[in-house]
C-alpha atoms as a PDB file:
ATOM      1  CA  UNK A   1      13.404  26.231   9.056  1.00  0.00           C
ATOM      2  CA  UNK A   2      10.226  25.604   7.170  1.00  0.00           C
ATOM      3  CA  UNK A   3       9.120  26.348   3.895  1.00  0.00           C
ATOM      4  CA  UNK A   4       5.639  27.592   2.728  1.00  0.00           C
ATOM      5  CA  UNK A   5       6.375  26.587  -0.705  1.00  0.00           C
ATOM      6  CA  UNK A   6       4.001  23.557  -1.875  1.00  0.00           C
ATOM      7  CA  UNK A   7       5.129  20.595  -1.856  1.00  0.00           C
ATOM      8  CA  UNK A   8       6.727  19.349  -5.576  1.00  0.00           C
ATOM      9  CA  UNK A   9       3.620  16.763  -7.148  1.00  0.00           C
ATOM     10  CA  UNK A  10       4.854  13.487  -7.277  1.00  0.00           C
ATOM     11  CA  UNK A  11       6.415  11.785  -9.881  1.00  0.00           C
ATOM     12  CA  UNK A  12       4.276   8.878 -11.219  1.00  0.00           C
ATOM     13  CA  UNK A  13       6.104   6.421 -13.538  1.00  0.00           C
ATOM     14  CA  UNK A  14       4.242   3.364 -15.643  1.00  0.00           C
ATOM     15  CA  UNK A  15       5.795   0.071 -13.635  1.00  0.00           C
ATOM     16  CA  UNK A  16       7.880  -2.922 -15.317  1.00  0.00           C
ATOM     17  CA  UNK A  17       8.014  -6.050 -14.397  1.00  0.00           C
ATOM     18  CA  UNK A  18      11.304  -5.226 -12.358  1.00  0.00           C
ATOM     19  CA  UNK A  19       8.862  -3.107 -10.142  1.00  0.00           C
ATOM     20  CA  UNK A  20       7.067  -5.636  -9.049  1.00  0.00           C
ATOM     21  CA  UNK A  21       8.802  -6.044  -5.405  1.00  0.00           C
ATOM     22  CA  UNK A  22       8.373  -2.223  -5.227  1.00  0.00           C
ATOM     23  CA  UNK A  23       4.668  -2.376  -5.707  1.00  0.00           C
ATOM     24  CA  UNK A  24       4.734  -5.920  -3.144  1.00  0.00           C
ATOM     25  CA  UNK A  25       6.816  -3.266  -0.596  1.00  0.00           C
ATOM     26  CA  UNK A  26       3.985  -0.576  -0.767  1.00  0.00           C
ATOM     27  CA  UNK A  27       1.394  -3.501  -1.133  1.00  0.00           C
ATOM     28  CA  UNK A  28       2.959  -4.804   2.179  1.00  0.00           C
ATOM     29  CA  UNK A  29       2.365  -1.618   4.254  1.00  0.00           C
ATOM     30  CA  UNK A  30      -1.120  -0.179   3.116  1.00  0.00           C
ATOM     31  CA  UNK A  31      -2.945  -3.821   2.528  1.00  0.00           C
ATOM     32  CA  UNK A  32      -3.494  -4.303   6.276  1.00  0.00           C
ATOM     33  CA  UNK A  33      -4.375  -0.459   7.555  1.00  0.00           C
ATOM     34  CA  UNK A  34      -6.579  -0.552   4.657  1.00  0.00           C
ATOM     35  CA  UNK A  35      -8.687  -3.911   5.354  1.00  0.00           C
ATOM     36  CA  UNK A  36      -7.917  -4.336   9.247  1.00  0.00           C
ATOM     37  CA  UNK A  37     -11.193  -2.983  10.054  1.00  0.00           C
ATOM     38  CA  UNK A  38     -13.211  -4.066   7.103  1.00  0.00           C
ATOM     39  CA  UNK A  39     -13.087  -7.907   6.892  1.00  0.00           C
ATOM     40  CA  UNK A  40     -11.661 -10.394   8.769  1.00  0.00           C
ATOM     41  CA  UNK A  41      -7.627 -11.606   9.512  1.00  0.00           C
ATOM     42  CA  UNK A  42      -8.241 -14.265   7.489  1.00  0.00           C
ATOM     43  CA  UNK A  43      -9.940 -13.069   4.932  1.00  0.00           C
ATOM     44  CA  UNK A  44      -7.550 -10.306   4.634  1.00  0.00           C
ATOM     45  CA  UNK A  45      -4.183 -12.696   4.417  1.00  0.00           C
ATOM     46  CA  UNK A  46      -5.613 -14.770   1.472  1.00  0.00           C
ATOM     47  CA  UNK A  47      -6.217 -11.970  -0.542  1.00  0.00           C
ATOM     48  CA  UNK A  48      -3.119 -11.326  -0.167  1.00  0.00           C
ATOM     49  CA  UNK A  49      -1.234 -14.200  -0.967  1.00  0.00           C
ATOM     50  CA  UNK A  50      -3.596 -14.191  -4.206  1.00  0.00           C
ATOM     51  CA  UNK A  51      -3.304 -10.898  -5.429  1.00  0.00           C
ATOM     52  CA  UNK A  52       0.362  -9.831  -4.733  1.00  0.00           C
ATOM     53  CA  UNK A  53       2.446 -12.647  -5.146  1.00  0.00           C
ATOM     54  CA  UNK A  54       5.412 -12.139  -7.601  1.00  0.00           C
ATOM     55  CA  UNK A  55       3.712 -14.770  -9.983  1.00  0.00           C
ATOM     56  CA  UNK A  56       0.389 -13.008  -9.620  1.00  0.00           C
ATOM     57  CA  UNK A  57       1.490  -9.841 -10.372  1.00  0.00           C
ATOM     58  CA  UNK A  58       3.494 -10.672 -13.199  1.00  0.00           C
ATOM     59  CA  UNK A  59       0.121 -12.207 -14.618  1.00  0.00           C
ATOM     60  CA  UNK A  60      -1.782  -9.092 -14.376  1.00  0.00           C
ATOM     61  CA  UNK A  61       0.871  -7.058 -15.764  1.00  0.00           C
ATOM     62  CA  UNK A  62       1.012  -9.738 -18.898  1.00  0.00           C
ATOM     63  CA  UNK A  63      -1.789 -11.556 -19.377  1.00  0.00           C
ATOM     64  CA  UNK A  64      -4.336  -9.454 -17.984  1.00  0.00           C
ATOM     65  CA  UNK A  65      -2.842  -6.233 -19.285  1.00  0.00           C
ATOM     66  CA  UNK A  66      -3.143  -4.264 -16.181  1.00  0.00           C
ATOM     67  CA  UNK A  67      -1.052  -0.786 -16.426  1.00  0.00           C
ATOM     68  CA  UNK A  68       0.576  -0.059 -12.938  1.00  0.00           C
ATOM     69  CA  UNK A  69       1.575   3.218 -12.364  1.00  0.00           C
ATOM     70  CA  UNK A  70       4.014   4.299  -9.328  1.00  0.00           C
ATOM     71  CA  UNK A  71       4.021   7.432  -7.476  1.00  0.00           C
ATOM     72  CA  UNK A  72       7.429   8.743  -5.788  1.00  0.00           C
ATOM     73  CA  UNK A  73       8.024  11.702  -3.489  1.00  0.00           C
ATOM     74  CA  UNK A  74      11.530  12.616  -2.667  1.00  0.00           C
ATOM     75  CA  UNK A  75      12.633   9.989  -5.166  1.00  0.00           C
ATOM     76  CA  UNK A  76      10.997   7.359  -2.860  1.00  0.00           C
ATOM     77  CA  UNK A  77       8.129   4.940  -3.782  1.00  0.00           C
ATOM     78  CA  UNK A  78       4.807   6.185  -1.918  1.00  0.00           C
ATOM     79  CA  UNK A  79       1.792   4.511  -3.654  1.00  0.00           C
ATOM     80  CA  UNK A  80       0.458   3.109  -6.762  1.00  0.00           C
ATOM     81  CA  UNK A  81      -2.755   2.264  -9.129  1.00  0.00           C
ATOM     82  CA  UNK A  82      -3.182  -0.282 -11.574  1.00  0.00           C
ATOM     83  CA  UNK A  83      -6.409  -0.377 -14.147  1.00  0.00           C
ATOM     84  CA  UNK A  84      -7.204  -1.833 -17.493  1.00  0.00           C
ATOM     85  CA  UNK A  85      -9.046  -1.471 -20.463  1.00  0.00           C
ATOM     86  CA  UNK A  86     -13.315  -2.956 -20.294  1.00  0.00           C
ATOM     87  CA  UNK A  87     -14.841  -4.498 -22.956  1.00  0.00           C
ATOM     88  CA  UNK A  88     -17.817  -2.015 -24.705  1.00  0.00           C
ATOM     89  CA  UNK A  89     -21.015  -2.332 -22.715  1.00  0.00           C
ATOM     90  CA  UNK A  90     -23.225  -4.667 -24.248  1.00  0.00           C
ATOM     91  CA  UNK A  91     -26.960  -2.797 -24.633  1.00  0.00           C
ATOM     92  CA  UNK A  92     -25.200   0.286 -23.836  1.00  0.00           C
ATOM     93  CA  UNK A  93     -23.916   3.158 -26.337  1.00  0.00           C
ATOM     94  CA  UNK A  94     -21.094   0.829 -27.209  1.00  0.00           C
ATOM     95  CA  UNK A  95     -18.910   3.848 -24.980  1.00  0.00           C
ATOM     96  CA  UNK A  96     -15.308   2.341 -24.237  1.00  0.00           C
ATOM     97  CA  UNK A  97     -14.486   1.882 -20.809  1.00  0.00           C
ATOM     98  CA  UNK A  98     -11.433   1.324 -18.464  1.00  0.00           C
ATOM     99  CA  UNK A  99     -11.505   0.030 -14.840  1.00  0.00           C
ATOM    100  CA  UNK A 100      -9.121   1.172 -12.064  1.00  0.00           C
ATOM    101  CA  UNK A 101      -8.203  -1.979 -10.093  1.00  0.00           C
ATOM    102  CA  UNK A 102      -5.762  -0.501  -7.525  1.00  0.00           C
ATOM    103  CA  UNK A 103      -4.746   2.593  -5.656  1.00  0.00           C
ATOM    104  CA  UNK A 104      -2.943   2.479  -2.609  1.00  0.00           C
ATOM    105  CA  UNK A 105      -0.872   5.153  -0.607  1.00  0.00           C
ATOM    106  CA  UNK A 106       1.212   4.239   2.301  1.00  0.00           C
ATOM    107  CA  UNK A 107      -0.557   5.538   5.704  1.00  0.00           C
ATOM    108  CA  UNK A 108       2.182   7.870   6.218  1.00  0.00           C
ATOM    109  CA  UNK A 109       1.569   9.700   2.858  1.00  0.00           C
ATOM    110  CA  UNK A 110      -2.044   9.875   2.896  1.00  0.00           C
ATOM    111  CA  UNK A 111      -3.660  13.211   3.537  1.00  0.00           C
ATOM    112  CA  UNK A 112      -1.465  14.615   1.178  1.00  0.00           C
ATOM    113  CA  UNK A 113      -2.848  14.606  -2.214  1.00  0.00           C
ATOM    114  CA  UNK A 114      -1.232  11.666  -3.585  1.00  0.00           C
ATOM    115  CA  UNK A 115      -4.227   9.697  -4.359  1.00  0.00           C
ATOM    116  CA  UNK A 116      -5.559  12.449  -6.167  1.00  0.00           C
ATOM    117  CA  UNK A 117      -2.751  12.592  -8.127  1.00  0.00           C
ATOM    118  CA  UNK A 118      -2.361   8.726  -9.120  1.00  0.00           C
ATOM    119  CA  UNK A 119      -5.992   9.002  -9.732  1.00  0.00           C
ATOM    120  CA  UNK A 120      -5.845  11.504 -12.571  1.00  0.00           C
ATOM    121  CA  UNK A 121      -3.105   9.862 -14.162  1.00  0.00           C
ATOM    122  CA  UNK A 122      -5.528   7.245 -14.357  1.00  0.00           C
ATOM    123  CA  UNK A 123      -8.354   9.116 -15.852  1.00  0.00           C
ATOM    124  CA  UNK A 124      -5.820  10.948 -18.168  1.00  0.00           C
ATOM    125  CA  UNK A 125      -4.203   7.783 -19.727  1.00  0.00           C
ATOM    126  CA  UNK A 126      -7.818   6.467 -20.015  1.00  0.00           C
ATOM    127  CA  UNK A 127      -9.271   9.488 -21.431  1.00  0.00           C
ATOM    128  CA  UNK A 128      -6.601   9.236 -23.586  1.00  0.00           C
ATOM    129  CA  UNK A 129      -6.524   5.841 -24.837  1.00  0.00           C
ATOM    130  CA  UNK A 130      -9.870   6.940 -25.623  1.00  0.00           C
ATOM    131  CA  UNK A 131     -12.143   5.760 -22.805  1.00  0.00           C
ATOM    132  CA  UNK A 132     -15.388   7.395 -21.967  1.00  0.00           C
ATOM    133  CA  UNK A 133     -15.483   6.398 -18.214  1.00  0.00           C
ATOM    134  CA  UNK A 134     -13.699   4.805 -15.036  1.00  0.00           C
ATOM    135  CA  UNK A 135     -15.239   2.239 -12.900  1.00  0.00           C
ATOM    136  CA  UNK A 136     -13.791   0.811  -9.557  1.00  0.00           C
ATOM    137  CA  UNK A 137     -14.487  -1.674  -6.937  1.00  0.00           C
ATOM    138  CA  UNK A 138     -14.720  -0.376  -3.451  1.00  0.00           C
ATOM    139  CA  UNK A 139     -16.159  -2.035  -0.099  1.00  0.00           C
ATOM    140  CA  UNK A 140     -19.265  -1.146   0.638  1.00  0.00           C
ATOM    141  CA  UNK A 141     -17.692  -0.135   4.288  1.00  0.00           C
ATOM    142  CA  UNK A 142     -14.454   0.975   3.399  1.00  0.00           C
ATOM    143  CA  UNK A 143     -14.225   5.166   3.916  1.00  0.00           C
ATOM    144  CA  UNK A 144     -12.467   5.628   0.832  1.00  0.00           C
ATOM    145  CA  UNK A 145     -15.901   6.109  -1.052  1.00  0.00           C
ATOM    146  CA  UNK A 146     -16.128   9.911  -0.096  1.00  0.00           C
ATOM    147  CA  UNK A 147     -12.919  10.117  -1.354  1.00  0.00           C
ATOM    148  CA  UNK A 148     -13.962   8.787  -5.152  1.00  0.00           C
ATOM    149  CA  UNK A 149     -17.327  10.558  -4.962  1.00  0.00           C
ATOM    150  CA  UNK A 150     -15.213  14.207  -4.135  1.00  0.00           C
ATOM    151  CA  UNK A 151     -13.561  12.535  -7.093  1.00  0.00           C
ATOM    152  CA  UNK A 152     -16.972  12.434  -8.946  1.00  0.00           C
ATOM    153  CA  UNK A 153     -17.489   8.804  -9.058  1.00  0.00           C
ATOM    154  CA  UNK A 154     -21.354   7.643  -8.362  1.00  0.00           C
ATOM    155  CA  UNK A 155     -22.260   4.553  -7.422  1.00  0.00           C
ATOM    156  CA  UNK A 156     -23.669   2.267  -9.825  1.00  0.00           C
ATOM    157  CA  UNK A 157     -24.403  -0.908  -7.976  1.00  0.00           C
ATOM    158  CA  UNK A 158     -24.121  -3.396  -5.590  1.00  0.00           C
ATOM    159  CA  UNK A 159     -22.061  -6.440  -5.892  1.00  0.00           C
ATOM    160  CA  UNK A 160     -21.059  -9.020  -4.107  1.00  0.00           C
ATOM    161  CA  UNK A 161     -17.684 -10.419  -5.497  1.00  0.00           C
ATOM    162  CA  UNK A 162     -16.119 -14.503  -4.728  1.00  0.00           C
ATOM    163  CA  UNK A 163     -12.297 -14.363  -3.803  1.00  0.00           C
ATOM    164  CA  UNK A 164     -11.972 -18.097  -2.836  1.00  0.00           C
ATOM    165  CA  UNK A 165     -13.950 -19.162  -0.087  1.00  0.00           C
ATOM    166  CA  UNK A 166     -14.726 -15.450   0.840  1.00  0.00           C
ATOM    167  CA  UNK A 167     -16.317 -12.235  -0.885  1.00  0.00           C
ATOM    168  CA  UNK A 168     -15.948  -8.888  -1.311  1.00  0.00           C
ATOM    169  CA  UNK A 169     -19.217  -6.722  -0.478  1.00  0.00           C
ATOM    170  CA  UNK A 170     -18.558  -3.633  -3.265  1.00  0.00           C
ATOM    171  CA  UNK A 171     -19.868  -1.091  -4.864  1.00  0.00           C
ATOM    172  CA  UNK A 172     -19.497  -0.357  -8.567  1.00  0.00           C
ATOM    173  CA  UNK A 173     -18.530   3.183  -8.710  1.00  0.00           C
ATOM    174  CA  UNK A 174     -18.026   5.049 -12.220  1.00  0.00           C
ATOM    175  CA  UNK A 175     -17.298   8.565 -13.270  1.00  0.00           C
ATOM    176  CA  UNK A 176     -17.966   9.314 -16.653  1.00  0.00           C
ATOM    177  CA  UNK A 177     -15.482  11.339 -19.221  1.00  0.00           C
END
């Protein structure tokens, strides 16, 4: 028998350091579906090993002072987001700024509003930390930008970012609080 009840939202809990092999698990099964078709094998594997090693993690959690955040459904870990506070634009209005680093939701999950969901609990701890906007990274071909501009993030600029002997062909999306 099915229900026509919505589904109950996820839970989405700030991660410790004792999450980081959950956030390596979901790390593990979205990294790959996500890039496969966007850069190459290679390319794809060293990011890997540089941004979600145990050691690595544990330095953006500490040193770097990224918050993770982890969403479960049905008790079980399904995706997560990381993002930190930005230093005041220079030039600018002096506006305080955070930037959302991370948000991934395993393959079979997505479709379902999850991403949505980790997303403003992103813009609700920034907002309420007192930032005035949220910028990301995204690949320039990666189809997750109609997703953040539905989300009303606009893109600012091009970049083109060094990862060790590769890059990373972005955009610099922000929505403004």
């Amino acid at each position: 028998m099915t229900s026509d009840a919505p589904a109950a939202p996820p839970r989405i809990e700030p991660a410790t350091l004792a999450d980081i092999p959950t956030i390596i698990r979901l790390a593990e099964a979205t990294w790959e579906p996500t890039y496969r078709f966007i850069i190459s094998e290679e390319q794809l594997e060293y990011m890997y090993r540089v941004i979600y090693s145990p050691a690595a993690l544990k330095r953006q959690m500490q040193e770097q002072h990224h918050v993770f955040l982890v969403a479960y459904v049905e008790g079980e870990p399904a995706g997560f987001a990381s993002f930190s506070p930005q230093p005041a634009e220079a030039g600018a209005d002096g506006a305080t700024g955070y930037k959302l680093h991370k948000i991934y939701v395993l393959p079979t999950r997505q479709g379902q509003g999850l991403g949505q969901h980790l997303i403003e609990a992103v813009e609700n701890a920034a907002r309420a930390a007192g930032g005035h906007f949220l910028d990301l990274n995204v690949n320039r071909y990666n189809p997750a930008i109609a997703f953040y501009e539905r989300r009303g993030f606009e893109r600012q600029r091009e970049v083109d970012v060094p990862i060790g002997p590769y890059f990373m062909n972005d955009y610099i999306m922000r929505k403004k609080f």
